[in-house]
N, C-alpha and C. Protein backbone atom coordinates (compact mmCIF):
# COMPACT_ATOMS: atom_id res chain seq x y z
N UNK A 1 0.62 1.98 -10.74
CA UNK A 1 1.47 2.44 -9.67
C UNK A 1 1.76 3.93 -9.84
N UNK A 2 1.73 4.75 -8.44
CA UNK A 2 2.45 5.94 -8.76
C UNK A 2 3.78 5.90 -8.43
N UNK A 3 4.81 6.66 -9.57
CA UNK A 3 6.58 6.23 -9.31
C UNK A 3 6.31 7.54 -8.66
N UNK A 4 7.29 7.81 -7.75
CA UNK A 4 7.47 9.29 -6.78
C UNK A 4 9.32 9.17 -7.06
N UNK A 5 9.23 10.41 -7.55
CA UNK A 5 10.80 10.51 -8.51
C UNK A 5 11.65 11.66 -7.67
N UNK A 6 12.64 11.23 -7.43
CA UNK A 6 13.27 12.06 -6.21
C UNK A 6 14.25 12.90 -6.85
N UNK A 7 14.95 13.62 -6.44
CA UNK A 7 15.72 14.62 -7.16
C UNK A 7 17.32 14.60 -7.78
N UNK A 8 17.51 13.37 -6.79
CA UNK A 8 19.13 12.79 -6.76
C UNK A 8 18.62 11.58 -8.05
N UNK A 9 17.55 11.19 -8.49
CA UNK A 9 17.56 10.83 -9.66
C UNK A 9 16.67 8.91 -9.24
N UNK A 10 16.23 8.30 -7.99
CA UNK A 10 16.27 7.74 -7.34
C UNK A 10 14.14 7.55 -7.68
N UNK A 11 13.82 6.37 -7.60
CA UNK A 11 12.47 6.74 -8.33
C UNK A 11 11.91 4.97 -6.89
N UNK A 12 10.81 5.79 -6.79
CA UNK A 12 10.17 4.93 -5.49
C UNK A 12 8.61 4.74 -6.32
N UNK A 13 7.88 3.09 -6.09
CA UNK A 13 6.53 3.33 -6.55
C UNK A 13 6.13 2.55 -5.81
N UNK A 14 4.76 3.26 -5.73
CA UNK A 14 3.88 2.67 -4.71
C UNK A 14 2.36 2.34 -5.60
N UNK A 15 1.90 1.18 -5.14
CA UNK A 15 0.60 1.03 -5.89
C UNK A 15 -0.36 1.48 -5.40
N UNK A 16 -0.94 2.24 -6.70
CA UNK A 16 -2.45 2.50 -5.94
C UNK A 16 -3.28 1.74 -5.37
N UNK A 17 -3.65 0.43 -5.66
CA UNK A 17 -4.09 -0.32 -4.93
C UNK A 17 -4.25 -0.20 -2.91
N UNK A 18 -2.60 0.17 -2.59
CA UNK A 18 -2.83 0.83 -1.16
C UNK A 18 -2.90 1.92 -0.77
N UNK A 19 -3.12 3.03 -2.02
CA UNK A 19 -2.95 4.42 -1.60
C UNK A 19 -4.86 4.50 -1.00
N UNK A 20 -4.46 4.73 0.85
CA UNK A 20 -5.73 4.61 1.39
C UNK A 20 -6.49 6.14 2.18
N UNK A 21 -5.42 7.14 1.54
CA UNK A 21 -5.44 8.18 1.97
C UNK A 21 -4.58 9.78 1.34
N UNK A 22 -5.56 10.51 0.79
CA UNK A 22 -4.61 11.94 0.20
C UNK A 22 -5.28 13.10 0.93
N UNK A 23 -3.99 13.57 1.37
CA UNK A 23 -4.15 14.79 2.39
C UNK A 23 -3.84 16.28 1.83
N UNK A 24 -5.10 17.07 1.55
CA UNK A 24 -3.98 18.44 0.98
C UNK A 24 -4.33 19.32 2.03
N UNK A 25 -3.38 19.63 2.35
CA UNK A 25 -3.22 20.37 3.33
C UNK A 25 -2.55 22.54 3.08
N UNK A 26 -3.56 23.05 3.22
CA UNK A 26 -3.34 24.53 2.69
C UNK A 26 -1.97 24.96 2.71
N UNK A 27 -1.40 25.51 2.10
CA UNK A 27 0.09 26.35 2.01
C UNK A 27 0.56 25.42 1.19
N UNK A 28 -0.20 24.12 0.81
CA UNK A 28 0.73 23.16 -0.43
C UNK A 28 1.57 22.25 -0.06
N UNK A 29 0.66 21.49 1.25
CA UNK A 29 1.25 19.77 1.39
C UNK A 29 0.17 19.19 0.96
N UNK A 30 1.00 18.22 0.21
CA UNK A 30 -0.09 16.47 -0.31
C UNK A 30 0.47 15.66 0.81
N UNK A 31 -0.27 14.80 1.24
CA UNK A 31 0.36 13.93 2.24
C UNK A 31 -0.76 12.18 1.54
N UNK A 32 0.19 11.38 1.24
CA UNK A 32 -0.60 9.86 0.76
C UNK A 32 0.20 9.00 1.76
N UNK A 33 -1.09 8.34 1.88
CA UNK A 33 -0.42 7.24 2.54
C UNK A 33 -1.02 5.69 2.10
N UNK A 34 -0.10 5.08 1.77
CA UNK A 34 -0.21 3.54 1.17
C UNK A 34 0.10 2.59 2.07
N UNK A 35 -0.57 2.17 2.43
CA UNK A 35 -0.87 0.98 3.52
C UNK A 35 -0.18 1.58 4.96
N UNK A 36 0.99 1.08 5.23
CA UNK A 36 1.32 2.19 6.31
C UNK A 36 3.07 3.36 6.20
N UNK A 37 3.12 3.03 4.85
CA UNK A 37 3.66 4.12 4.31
C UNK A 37 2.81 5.40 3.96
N UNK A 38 4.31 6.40 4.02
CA UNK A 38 3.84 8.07 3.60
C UNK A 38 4.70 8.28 3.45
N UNK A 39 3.97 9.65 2.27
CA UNK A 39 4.67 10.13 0.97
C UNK A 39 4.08 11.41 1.20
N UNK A 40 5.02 12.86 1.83
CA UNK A 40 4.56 14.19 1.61
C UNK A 40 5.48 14.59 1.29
N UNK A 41 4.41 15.13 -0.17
CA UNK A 41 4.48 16.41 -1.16
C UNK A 41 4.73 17.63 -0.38
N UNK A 42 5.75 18.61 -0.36
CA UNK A 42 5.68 19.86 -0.39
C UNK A 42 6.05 20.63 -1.82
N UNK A 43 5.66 21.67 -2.04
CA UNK A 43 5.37 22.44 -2.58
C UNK A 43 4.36 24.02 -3.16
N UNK A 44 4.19 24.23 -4.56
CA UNK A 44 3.25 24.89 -4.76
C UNK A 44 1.98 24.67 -5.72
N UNK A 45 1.01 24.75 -5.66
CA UNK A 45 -0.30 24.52 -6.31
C UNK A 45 -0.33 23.21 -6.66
N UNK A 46 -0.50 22.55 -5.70
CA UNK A 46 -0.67 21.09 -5.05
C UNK A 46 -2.35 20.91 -5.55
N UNK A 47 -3.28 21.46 -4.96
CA UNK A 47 -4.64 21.05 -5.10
C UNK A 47 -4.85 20.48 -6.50
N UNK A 48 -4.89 20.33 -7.65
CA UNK A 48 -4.77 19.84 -8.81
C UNK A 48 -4.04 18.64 -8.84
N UNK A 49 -2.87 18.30 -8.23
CA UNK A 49 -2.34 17.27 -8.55
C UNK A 49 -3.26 16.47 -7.36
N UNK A 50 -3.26 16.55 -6.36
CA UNK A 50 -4.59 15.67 -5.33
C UNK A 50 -5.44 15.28 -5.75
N UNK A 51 -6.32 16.13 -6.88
CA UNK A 51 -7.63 15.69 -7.44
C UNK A 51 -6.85 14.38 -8.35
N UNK A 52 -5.88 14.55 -9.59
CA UNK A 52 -5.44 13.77 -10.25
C UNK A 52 -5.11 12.69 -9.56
N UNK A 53 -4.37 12.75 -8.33
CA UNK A 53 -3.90 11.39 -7.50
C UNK A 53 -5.04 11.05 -6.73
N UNK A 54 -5.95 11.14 -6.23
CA UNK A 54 -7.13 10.68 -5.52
C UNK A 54 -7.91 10.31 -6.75
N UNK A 55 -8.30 10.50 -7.69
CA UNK A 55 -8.58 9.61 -9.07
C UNK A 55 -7.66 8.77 -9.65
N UNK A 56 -6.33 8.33 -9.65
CA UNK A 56 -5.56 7.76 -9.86
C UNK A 56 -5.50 7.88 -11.39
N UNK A 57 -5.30 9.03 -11.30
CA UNK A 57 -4.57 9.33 -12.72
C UNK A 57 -3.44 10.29 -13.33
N UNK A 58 -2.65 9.87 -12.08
CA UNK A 58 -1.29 10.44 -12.13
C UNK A 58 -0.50 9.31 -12.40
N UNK A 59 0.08 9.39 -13.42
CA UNK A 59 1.59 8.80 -13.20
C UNK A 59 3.29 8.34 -12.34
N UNK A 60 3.56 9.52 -12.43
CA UNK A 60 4.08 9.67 -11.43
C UNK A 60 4.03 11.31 -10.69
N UNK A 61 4.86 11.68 -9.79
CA UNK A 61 4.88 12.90 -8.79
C UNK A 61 6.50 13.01 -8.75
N UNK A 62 6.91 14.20 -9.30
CA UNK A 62 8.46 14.64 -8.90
C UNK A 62 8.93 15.85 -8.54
N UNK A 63 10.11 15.49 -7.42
CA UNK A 63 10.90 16.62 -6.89
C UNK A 63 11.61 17.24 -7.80
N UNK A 64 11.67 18.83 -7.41
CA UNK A 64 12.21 19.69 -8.43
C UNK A 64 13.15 20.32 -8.16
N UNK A 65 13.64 21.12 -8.64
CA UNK A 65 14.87 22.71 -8.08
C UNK A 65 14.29 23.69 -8.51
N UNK A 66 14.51 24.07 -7.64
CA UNK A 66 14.47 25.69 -7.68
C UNK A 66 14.04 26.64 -8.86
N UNK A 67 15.47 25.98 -9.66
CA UNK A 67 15.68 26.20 -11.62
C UNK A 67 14.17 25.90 -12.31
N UNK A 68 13.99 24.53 -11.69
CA UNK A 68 12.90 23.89 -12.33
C UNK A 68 11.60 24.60 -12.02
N UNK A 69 11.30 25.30 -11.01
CA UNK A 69 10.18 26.00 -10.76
C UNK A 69 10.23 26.89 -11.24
N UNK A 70 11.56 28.04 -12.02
CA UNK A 70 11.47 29.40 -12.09
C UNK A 70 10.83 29.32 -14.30
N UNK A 71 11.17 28.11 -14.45
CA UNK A 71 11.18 27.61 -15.49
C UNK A 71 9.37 27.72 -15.97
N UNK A 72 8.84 26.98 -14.94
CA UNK A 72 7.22 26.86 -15.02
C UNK A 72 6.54 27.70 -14.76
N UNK A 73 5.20 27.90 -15.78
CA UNK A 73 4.34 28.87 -15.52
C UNK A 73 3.60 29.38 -14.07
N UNK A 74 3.56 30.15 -13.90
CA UNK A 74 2.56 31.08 -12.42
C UNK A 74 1.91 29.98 -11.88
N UNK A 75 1.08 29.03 -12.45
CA UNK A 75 -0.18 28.53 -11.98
C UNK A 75 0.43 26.98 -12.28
N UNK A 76 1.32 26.77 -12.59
CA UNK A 76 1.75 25.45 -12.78
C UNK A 76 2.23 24.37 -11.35
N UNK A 77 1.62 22.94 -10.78
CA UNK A 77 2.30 22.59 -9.94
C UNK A 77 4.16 21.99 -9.71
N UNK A 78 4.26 22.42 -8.30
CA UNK A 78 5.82 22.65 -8.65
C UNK A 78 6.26 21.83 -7.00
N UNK A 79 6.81 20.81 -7.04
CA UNK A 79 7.20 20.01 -5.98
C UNK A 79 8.98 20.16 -5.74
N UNK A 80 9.01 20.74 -4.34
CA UNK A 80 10.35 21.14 -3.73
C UNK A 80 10.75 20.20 -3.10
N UNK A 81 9.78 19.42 -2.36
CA UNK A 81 10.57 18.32 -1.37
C UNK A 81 9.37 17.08 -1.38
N UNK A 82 10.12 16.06 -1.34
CA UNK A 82 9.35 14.75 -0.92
C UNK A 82 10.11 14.16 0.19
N UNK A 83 9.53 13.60 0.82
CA UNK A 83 9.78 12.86 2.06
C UNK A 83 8.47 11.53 2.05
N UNK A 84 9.94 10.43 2.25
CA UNK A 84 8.94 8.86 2.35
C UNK A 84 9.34 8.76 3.48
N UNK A 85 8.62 8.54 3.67
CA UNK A 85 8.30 7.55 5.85
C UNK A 85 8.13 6.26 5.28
N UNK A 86 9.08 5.20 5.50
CA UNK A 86 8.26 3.85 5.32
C UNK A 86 8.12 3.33 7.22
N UNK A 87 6.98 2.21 7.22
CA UNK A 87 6.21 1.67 7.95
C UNK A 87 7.73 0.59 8.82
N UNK A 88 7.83 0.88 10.42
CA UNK A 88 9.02 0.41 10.74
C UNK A 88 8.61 -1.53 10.49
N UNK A 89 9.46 -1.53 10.64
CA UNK A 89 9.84 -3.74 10.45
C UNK A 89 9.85 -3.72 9.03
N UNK A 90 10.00 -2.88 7.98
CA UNK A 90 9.92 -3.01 6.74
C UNK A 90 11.12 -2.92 6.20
């Protein structure tokens, strides 16, 4: 499963098994979608973590602050916001 770890401390997982789709999208959105849920990544230097999650060999994916980005290296990926859409009747 990937856990997608939110910032208020709140941890969501979804199995790879339905992850049927990863979207990277330039300026540094990931967009997955697991069956008819979605999960977009914003942030910075996203393309690396896509390759890792489209091989399923990420663990999990977490939202950060601000703090937490100024903390990490230049070239390091750095996630500002997640947003889950779940699939309505669910």
């Amino acid at each position: 499963m990937l856990d997608i770890r939110l910032a208020d401390g709140s941890v969501e997982s979804f199995p790879y098994a339905y992850l049927t789709r990863v979207r990277y999208i330039p300026g540094d959105i990931l967009v997955m979608r697991f069956g008819g849920d979605e999960v977009r990544a914003e942030g910075k230097n996203l393309s690396r973590l896509r390759d890792a999650i489209s091989e399923h060999r990420m663990r999990f994916i977490q939202e950060g602050t601000e703090d937490d980005e100024e903390l990490k290296p230049g070239e390091a990926p750095h996630i500002g916001r997640i947003v889950i859409t779940e699939r309505e009747g669910q």
